[in-house]
C-alpha atoms as a PDB file:
ATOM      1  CA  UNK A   1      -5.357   9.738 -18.667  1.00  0.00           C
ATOM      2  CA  UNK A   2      -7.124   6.570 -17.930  1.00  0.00           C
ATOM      3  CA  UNK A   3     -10.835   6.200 -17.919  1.00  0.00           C
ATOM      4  CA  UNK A   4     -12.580   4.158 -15.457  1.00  0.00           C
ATOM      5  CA  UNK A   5     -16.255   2.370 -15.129  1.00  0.00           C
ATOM      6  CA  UNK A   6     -18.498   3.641 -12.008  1.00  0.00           C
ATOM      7  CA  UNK A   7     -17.797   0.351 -10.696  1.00  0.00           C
ATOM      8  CA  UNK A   8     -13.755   0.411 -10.429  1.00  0.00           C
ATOM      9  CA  UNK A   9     -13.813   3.799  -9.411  1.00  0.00           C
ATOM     10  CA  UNK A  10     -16.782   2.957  -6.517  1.00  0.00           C
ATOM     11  CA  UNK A  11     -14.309  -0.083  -5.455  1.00  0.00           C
ATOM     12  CA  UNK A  12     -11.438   2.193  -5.586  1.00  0.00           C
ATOM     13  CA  UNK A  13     -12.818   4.525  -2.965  1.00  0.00           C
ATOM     14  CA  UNK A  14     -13.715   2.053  -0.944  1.00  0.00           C
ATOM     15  CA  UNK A  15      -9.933   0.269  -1.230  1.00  0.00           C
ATOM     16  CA  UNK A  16      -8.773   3.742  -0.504  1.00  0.00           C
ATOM     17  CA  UNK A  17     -11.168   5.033   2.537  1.00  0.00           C
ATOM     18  CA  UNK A  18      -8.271   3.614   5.010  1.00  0.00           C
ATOM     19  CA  UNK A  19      -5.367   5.120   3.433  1.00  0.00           C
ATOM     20  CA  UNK A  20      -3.296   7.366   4.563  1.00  0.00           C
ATOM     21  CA  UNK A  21      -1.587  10.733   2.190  1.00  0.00           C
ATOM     22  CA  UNK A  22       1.375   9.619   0.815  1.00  0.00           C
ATOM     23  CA  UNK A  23       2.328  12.971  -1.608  1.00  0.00           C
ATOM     24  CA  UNK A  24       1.933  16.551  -0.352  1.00  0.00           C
ATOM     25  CA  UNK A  25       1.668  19.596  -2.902  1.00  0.00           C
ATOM     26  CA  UNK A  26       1.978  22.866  -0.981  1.00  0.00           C
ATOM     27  CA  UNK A  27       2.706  25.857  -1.924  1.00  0.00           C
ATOM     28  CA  UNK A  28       5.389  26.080  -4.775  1.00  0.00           C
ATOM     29  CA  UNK A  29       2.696  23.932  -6.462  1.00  0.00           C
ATOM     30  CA  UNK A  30       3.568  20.882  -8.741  1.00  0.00           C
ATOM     31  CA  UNK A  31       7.265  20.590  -9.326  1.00  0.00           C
ATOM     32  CA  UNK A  32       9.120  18.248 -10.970  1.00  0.00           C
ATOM     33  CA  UNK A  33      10.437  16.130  -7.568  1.00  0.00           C
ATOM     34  CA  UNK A  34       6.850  16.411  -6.305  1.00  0.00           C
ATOM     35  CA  UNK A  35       5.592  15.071  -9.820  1.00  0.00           C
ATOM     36  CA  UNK A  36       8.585  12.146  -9.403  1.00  0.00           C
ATOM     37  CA  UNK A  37       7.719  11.519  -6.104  1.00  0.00           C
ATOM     38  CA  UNK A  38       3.924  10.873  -7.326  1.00  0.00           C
ATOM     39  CA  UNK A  39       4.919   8.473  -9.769  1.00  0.00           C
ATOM     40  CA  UNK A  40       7.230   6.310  -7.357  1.00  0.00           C
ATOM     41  CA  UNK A  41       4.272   5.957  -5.176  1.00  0.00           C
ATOM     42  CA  UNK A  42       1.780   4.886  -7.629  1.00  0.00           C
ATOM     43  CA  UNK A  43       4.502   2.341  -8.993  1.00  0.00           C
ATOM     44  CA  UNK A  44       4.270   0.600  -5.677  1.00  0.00           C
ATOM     45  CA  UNK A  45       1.538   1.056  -4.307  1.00  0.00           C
ATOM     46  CA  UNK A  46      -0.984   1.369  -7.413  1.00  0.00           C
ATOM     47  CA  UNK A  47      -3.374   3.053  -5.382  1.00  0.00           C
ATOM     48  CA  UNK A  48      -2.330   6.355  -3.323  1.00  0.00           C
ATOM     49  CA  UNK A  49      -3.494   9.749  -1.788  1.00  0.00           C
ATOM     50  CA  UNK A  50      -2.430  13.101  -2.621  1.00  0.00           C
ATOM     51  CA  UNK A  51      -3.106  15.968   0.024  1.00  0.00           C
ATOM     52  CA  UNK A  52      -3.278  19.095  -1.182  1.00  0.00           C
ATOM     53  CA  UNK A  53      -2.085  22.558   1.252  1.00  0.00           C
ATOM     54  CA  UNK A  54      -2.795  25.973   0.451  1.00  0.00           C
ATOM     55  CA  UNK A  55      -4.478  25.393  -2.860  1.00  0.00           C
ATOM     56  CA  UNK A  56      -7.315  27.253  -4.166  1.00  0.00           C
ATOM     57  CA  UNK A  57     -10.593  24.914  -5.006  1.00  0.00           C
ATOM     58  CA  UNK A  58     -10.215  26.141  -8.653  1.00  0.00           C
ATOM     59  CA  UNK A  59      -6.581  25.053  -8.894  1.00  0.00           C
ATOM     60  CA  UNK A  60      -7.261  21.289  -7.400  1.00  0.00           C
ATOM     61  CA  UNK A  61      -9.286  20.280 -10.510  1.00  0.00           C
ATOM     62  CA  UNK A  62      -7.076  21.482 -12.749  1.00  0.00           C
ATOM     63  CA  UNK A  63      -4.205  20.283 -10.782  1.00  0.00           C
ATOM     64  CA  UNK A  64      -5.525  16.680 -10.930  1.00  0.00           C
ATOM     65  CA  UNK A  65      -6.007  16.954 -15.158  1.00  0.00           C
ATOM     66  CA  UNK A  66      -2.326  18.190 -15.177  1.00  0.00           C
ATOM     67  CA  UNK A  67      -0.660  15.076 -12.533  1.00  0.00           C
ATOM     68  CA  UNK A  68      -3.191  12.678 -14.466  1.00  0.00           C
ATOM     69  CA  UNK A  69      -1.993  13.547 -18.108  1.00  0.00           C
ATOM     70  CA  UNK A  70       1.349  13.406 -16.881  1.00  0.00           C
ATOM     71  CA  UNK A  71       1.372  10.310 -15.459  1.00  0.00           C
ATOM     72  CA  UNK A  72      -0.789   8.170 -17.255  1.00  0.00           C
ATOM     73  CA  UNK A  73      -3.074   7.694 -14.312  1.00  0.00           C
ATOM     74  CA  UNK A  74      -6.951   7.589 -13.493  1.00  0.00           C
ATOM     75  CA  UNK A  75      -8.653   9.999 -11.096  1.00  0.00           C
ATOM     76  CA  UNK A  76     -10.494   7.979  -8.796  1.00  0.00           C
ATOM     77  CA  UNK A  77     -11.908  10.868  -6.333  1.00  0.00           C
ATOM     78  CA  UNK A  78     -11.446  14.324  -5.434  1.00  0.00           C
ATOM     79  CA  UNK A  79     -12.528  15.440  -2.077  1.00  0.00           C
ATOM     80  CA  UNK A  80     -11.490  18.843  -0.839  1.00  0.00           C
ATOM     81  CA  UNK A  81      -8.065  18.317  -0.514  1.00  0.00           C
ATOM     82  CA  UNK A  82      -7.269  14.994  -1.208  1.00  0.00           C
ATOM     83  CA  UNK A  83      -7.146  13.320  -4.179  1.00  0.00           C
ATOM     84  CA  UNK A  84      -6.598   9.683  -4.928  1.00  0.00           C
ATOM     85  CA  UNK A  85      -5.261   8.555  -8.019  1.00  0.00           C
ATOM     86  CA  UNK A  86      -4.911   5.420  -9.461  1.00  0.00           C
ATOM     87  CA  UNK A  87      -2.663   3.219 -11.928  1.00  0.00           C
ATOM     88  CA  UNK A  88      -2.107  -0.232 -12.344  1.00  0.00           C
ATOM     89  CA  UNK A  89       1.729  -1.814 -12.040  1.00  0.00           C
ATOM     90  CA  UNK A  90       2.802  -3.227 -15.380  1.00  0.00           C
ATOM     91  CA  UNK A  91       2.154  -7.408 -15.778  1.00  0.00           C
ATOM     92  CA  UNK A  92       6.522  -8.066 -15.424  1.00  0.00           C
ATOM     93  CA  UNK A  93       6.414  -6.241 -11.607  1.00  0.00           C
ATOM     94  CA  UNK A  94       3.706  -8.505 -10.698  1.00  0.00           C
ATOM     95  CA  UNK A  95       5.194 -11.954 -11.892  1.00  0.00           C
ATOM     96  CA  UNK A  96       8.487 -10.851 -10.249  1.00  0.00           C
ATOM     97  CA  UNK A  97       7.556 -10.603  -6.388  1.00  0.00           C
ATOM     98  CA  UNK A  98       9.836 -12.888  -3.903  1.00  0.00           C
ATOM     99  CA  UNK A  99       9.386 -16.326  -3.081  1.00  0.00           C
ATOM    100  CA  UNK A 100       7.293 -16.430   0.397  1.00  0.00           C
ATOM    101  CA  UNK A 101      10.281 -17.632   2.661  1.00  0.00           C
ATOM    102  CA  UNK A 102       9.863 -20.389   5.389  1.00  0.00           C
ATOM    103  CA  UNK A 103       9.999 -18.793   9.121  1.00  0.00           C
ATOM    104  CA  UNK A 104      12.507 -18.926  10.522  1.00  0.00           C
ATOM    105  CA  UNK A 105      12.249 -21.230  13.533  1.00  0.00           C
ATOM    106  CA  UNK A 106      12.624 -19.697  17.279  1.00  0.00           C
ATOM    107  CA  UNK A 107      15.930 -20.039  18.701  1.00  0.00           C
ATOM    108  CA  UNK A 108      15.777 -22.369  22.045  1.00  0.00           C
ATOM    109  CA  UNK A 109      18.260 -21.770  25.154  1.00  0.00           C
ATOM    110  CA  UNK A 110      20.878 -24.136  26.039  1.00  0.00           C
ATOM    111  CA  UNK A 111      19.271 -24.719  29.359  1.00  0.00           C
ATOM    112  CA  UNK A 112      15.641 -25.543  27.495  1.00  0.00           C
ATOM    113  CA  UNK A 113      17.236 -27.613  25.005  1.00  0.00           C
ATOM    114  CA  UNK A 114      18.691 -29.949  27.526  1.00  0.00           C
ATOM    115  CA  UNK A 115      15.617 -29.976  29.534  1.00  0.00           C
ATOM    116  CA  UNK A 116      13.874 -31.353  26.317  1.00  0.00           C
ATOM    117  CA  UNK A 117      15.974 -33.787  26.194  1.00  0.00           C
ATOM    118  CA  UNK A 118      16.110 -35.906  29.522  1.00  0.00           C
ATOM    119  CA  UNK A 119      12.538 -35.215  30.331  1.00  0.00           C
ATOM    120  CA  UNK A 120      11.504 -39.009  30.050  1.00  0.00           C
ATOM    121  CA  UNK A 121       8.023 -39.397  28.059  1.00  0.00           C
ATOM    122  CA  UNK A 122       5.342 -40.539  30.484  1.00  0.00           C
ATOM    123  CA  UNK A 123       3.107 -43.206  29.695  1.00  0.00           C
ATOM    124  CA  UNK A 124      -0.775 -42.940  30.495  1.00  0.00           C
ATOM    125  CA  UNK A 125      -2.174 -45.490  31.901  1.00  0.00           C
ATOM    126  CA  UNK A 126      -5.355 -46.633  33.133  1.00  0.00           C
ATOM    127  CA  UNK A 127      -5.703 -46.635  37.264  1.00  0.00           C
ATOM    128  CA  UNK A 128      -7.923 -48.901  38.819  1.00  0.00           C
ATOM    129  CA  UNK A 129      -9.406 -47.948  42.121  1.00  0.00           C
END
């Protein structure tokens, strides 16, 4: 399990307030899939919520020690059902993202093309009156 300063976790919560659950446990509890299914979030996304149905308040703590030994990841916060764990991607996913790609530019009509093309340039010039 990793161990965090009051400071990463208190910037964790706040980088997590606007997320959304991405891992349910119900009731057969924590399975392997569900434990799998934990992990492939927290390799993406680093940063995830678990929600928690038909738990006891007892079980959730322990249940958070058991997904966080497991998965070499840090408890960030715990509150009632929903817990949001934490783990950092290793330095090689990081380097490896795409290259940005140039957008792509709109397509033009035929008609608009053409338009473009014999519109003659006008030339500003001064009026006197």
């Amino acid at each position: 399990m990793i161990e965090l300063t009051s400071e990463q976790r208190r910037a964790l919560r706040a980088d997590a307030h606007h997320l959304h659950p991405l891992v349910t446990v119900a009731g057969k509890g924590l399975s392997d899939s569900v434990l799998k299914e934990i992990d492939r979030s927290l390799a993406a996304h680093e940063l995830i919520k678990v929600k928690l149905q038909g738990i006891e308040r007892d079980d959730s703590a322990a249940l958070l020690e058991q997904i966080c030994t497991e998965l070499h990841c840090a408890p960030v916060q715990r509150i009632g059902n929903v817990l949001i764990l934490w783990r950092e991607k290793p330095a090689e996913e990081k380097t490896a993202a795409a290259p940005r790609r140039k957008p792509k530019a709109k397509p033009q009509t035929k008609k608009a093309a053409a338009a473009a093309l014999e519109r003659p340039r006008r030339r500003t010039t001064a009026r006197s009156s």
